[in-house]
Protein backbone atom coordinates (compact mmCIF):
# COMPACT_ATOMS: atom_id res chain seq x y z
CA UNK A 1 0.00 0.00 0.00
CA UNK A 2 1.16 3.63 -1.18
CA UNK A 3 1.51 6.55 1.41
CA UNK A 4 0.59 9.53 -0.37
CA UNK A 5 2.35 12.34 1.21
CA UNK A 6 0.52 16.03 0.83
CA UNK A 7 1.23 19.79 1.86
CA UNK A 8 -0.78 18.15 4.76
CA UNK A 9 1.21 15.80 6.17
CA UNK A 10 4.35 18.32 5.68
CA UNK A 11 2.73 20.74 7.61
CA UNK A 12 1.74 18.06 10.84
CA UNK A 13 5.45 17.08 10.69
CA UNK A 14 6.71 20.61 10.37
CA UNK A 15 4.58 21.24 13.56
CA UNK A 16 6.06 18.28 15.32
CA UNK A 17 9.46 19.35 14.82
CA UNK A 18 8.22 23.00 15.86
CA UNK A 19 7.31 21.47 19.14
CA UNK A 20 10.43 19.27 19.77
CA UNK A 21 12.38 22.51 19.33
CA UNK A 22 10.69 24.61 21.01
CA UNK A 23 11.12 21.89 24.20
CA UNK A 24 14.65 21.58 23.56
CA UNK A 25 15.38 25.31 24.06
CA UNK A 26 13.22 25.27 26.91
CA UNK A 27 14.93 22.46 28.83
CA UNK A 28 18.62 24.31 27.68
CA UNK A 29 17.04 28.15 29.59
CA UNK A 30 15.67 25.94 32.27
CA UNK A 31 18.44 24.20 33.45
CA UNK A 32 21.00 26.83 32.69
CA UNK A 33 19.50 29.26 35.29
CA UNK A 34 22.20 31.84 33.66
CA UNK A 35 22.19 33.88 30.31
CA UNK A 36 23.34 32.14 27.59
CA UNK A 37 24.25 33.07 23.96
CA UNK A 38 23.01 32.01 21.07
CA UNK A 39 26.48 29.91 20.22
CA UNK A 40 25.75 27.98 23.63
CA UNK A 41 22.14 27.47 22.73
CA UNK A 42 23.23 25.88 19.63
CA UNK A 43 25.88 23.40 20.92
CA UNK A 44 22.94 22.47 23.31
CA UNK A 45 19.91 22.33 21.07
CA UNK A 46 21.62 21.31 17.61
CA UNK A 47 19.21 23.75 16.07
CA UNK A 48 20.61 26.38 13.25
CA UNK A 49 20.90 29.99 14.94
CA UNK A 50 18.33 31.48 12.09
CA UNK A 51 15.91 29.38 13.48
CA UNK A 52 16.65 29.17 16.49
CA UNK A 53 16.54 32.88 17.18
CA UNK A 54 12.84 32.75 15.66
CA UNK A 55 11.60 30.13 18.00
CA UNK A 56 13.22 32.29 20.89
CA UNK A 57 10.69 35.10 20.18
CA UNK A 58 8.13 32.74 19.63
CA UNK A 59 8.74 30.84 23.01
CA UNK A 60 8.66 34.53 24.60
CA UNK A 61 5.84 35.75 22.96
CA UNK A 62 4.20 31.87 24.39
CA UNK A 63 5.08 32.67 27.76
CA UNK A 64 3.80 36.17 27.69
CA UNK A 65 0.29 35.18 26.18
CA UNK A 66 0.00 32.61 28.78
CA UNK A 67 0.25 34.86 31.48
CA UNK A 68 2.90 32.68 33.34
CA UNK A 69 4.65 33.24 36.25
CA UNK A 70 7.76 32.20 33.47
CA UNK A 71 9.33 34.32 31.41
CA UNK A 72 12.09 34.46 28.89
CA UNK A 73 14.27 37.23 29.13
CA UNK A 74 16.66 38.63 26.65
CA UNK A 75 20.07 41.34 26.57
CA UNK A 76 22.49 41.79 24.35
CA UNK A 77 21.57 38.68 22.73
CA UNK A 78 21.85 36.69 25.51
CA UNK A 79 18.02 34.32 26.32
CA UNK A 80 17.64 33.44 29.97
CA UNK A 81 14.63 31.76 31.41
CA UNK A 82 13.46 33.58 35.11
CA UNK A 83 10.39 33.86 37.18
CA UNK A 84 8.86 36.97 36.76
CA UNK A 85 9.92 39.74 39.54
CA UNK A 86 6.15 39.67 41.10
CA UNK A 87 7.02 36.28 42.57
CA UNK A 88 10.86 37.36 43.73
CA UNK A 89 9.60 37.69 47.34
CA UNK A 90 8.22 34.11 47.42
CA UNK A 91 11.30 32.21 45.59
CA UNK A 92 13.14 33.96 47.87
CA UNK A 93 11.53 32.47 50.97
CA UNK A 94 11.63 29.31 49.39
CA UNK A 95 15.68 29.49 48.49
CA UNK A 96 16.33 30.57 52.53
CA UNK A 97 15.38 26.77 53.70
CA UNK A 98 17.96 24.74 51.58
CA UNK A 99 20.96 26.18 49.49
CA UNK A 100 22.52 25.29 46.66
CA UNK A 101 25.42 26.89 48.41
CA UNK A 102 27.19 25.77 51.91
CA UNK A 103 26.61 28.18 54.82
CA UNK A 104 30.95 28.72 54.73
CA UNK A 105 30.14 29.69 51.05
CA UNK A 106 27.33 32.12 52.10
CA UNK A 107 29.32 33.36 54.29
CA UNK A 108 32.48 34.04 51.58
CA UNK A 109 30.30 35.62 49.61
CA UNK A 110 28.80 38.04 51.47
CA UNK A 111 32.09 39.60 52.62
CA UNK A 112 33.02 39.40 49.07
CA UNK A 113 29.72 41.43 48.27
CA UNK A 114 30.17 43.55 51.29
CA UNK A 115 33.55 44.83 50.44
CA UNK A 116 34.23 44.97 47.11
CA UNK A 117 36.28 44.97 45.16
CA UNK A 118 38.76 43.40 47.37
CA UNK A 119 41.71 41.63 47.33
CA UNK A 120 41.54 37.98 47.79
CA UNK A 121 44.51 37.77 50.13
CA UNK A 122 42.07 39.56 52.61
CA UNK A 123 39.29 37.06 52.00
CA UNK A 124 41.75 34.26 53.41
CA UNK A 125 42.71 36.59 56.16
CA UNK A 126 39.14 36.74 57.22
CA UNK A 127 37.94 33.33 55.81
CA UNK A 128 41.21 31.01 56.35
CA UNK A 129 42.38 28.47 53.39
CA UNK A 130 38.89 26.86 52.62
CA UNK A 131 37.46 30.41 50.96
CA UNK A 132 39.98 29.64 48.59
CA UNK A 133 37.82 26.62 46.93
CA UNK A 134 34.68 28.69 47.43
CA UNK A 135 35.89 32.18 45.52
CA UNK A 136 37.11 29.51 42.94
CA UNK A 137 33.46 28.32 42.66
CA UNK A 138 32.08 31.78 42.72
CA UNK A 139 34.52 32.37 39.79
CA UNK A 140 34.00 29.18 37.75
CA UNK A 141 30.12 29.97 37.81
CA UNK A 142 30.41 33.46 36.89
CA UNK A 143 29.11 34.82 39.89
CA UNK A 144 32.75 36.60 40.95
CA UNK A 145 34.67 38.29 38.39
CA UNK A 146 38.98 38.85 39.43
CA UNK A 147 41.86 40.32 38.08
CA UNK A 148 45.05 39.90 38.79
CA UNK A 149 46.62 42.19 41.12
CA UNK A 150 50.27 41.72 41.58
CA UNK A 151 50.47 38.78 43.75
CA UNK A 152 46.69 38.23 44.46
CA UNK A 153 43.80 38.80 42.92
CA UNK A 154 40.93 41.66 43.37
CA UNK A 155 37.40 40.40 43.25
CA UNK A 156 34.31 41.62 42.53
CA UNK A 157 30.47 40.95 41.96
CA UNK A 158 29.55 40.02 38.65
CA UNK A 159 26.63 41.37 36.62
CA UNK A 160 25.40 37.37 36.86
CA UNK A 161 25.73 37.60 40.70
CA UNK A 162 22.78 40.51 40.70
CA UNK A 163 20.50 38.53 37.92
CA UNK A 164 21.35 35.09 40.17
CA UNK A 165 20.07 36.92 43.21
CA UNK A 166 17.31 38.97 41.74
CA UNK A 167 19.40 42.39 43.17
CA UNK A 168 20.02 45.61 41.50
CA UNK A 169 23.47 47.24 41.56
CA UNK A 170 23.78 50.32 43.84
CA UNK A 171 24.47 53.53 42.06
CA UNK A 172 28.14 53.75 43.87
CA UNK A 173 28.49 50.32 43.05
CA UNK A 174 28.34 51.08 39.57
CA UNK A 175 29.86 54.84 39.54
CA UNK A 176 33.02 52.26 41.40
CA UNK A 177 33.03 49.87 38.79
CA UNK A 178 33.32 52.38 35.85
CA UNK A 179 36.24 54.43 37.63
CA UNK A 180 38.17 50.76 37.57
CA UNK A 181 37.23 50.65 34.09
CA UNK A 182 38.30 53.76 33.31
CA UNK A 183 41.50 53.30 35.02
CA UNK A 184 42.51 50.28 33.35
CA UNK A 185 41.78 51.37 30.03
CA UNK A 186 43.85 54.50 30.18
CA UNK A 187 47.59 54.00 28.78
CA UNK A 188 50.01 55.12 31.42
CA UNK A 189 52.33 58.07 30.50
């Protein structure tokens, strides 16, 4: 027996492959928790970046008309999944019981946050040996950003640190951060 395929049947099994995309990008935002670009989308999803920016939009525009407590955020090219900041207060109550983070590495962080930039030399001085291991996690997962400074390094939050949270920069905070950039960029006479 003969399957006669039509326009039909294309269009069912465009729709199906649609779908499966759609999930896969979903599953990549999801897990990532972080921004990611579209390069990193594609090594995840196997999907060509044409496309793959269109079903973005589309998956925005999807959580948008469904009124979900989900959306799908986007800067500078970058597509992160997040809950929408109406519900911060009650993730955040929910993140206080169990941590993805030790207390130690709570506790690192928020001198890190509470004196930055600082050096990491004075970290240890206040931490001891183990904060080493935890700034190195803060600085694998993008949460810490360092730069060398003679013999240690200076550290600082991240822009990821303040989406991770769900905080916004202070003003000297960011008035701080452009004098260092400022600094570093001029040449020296």
């Amino acid at each position: 027996m003969d399957t006669i395929f039509t326009s039909e049947s294309q269009e069912q099994i465009d729709g199906l492959e649609e779908k499966k995309n759609l999930k896969k990008i979903e599953a990549a935002l999801f897990l990532s928790a972080r921004y990611l670009d579209i390069k990193e989308l594609v090594e995840l999803t196997d999907i060509n970046p044409l496309l793959l920016k269109e079903l973005l939009e589309k998956l925005r525009k999807s959580y948008e008309e469904r009124d979900s407590a989900i959306e799908l955020l986007s800067r500078d090219d970058l597509w992160k999944m997040d809950i929408k900041q109406e519900y911060f207060d009650m993730i955040n109550r929910l993140a206080t019981g169990s941590s993805e983070f030790t207390k130690a590495e709570q506790e690192t962080l928020a001198i890190i946050a509470y004196k930055q930039p600082v050096k990491q030399s004075v970290i240890i001085k206040i931490r001891g040996n183990k904060a080493y291991d935890h700034i190195k996690h803060f600085i694998d997962i993008g949460l810490v950003k360092s730069r060398r400074v003679g013999h240690t390094l200076e550290l600082s939050l991240s822009e990821e640190f303040y989406d991770y949270f769900h905080v916004e920069k202070k003003k000297k905070e960011e008035a701080d951060e452009n004098k260092i950039e400022e600094g570093a960029s001029k040449p020296e006479n």
